[in-house]
Protein backbone atom coordinates (compact mmCIF):
# COMPACT_ATOMS: atom_id res chain seq x y z
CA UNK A 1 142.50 59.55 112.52
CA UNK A 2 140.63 57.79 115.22
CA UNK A 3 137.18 58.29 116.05
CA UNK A 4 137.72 60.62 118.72
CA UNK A 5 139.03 63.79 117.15
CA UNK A 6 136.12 62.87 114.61
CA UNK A 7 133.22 63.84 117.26
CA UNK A 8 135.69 67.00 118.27
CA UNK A 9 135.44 67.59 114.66
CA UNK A 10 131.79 67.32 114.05
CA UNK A 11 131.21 69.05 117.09
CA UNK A 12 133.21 72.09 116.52
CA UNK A 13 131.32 72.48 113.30
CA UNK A 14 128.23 72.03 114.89
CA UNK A 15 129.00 75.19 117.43
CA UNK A 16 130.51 77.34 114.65
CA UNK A 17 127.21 76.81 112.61
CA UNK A 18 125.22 77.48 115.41
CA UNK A 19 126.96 80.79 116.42
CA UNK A 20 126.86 82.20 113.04
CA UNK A 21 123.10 81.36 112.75
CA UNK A 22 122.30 83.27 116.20
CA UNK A 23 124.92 86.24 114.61
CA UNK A 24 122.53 86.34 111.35
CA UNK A 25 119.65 86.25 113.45
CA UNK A 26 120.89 89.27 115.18
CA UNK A 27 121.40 91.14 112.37
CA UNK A 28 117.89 90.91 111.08
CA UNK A 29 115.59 94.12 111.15
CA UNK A 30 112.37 93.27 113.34
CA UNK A 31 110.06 95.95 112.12
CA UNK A 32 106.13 95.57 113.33
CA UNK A 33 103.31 96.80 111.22
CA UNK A 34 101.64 98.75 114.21
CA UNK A 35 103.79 101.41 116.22
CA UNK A 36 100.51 100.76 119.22
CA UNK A 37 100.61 96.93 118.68
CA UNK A 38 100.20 96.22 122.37
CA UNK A 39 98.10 98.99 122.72
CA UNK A 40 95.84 97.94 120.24
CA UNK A 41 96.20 93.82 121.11
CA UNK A 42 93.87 95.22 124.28
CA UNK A 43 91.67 96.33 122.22
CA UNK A 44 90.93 93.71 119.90
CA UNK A 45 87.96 92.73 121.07
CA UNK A 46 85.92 95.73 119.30
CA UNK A 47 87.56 94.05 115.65
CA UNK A 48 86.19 91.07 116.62
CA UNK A 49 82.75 92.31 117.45
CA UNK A 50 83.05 94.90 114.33
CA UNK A 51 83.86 91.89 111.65
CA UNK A 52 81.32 89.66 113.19
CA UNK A 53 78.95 92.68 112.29
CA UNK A 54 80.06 92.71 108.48
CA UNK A 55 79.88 88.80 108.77
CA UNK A 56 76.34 88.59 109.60
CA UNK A 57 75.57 90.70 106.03
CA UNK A 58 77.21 87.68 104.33
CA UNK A 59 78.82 90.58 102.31
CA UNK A 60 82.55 92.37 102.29
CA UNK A 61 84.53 95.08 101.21
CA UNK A 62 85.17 94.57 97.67
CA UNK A 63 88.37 96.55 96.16
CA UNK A 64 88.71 96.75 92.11
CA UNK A 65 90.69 98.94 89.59
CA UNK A 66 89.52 100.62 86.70
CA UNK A 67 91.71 102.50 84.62
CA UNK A 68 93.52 104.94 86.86
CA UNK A 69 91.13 104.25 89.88
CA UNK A 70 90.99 102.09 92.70
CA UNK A 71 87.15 101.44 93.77
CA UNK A 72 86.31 100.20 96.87
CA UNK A 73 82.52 99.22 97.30
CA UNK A 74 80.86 99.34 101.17
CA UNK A 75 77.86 96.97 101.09
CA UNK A 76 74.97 98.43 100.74
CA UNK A 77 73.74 97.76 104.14
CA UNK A 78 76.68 98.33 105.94
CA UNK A 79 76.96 101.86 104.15
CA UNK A 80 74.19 103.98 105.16
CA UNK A 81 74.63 106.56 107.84
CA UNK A 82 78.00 106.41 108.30
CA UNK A 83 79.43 108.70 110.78
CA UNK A 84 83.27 107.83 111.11
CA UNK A 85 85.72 105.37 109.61
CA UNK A 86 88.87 104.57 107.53
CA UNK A 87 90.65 102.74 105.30
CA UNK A 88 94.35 101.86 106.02
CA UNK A 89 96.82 100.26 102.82
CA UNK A 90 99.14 99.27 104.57
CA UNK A 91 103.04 97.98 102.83
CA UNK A 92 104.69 95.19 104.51
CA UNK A 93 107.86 96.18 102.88
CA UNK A 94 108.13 100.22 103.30
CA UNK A 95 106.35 102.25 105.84
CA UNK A 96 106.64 105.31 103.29
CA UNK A 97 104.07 103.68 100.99
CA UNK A 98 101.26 103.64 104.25
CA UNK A 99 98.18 105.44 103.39
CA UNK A 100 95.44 106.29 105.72
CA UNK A 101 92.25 107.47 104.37
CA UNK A 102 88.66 108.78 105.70
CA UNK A 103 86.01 106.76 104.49
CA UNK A 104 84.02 109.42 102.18
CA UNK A 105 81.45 107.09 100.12
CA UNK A 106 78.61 108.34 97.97
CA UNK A 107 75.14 107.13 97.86
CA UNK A 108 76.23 103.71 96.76
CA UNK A 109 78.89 103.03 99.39
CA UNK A 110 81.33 103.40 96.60
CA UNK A 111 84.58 105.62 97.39
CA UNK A 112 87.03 106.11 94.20
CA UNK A 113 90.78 106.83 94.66
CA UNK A 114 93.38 107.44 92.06
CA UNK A 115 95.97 104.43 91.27
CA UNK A 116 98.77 107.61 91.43
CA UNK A 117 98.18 107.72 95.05
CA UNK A 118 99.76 103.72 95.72
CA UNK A 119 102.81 102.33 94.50
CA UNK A 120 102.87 98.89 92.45
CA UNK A 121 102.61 95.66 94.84
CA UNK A 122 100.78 94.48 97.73
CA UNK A 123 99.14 96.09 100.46
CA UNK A 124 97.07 95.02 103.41
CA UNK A 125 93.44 96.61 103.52
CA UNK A 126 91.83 97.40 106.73
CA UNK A 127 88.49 99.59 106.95
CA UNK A 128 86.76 100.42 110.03
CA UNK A 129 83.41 102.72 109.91
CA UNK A 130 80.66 103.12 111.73
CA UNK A 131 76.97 102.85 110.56
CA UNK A 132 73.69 103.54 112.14
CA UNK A 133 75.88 102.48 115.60
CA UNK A 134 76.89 99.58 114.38
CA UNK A 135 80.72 99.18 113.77
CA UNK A 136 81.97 96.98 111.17
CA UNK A 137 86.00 96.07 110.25
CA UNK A 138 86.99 94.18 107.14
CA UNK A 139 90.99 93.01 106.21
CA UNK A 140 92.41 91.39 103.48
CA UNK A 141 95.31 91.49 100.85
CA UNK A 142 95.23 94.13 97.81
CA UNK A 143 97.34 93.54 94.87
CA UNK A 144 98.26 97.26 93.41
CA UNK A 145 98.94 96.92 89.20
């Protein structure tokens, strides 16, 4: 075989594993966390601002479990007064296992949810409040046991 039909060779492999890479590629399921993401890509600006806020307190959102409860803790000084805010666990995997939440602390800026409430695995936390005018934001990964 000379060397010619080798490169024809090598080169029709070359375009056959191309093609079925860009078929495969087309096949995939593109799914974004955010139904708004544009929407709210405008408004990013107000995170920033909101987690520079919690960053000056040199403190964050800390999640635990207990038993059959999830604590999250709002420091102390970023809990006072608040007027509005959430808390998002979000599933990379299944939009089902979403939950949205109203922040509802008590005195301590401790809010308690039951473990029943979240599937096992691991969920994106984002909380957003308000305090005394002053908006904070905090994100980071959750591991539900």
């Amino acid at each position: 075989m000379s060397w010619g039909y080798r490169v024809i060779i090598i080169l029709s492999v070359f375009v056959v594993g191309i093609l079925t890479m860009v078929y495969i590629a087309m096949k995939q399921d593109v799914v974004m966390i955010d139904d708004n993401y544009y929407e709210k890509e405008l408004q990013y600006q107000g995170v920033i601002d909101a987690r520079t806020n919690l960053e000056k307190l040199n403190d964050s959102v800390l999640v635990t479990q207990e038993g059959e409860m999830v604590r999250i803790k709002i420091p102390a000084l970023a809990a006072q007064n608040i007027s509005e805010g959430y808390i998002e666990f979000l599933r990379h995997d299944d939009k089902n296992k979403d939950r949205k939440l109203t922040i509802a602390t008590d005195v301590n800026g401790t809010q308690l949810l039951p473990k029943s409430n979240f599937s096992k695995g691991e969920y994106k936390l984002r909380a957003r409040w308000k305090s005394n005018n002053v908006e904070y934001y905090d994100e980071r990964k959750v591991m539900m046991q």
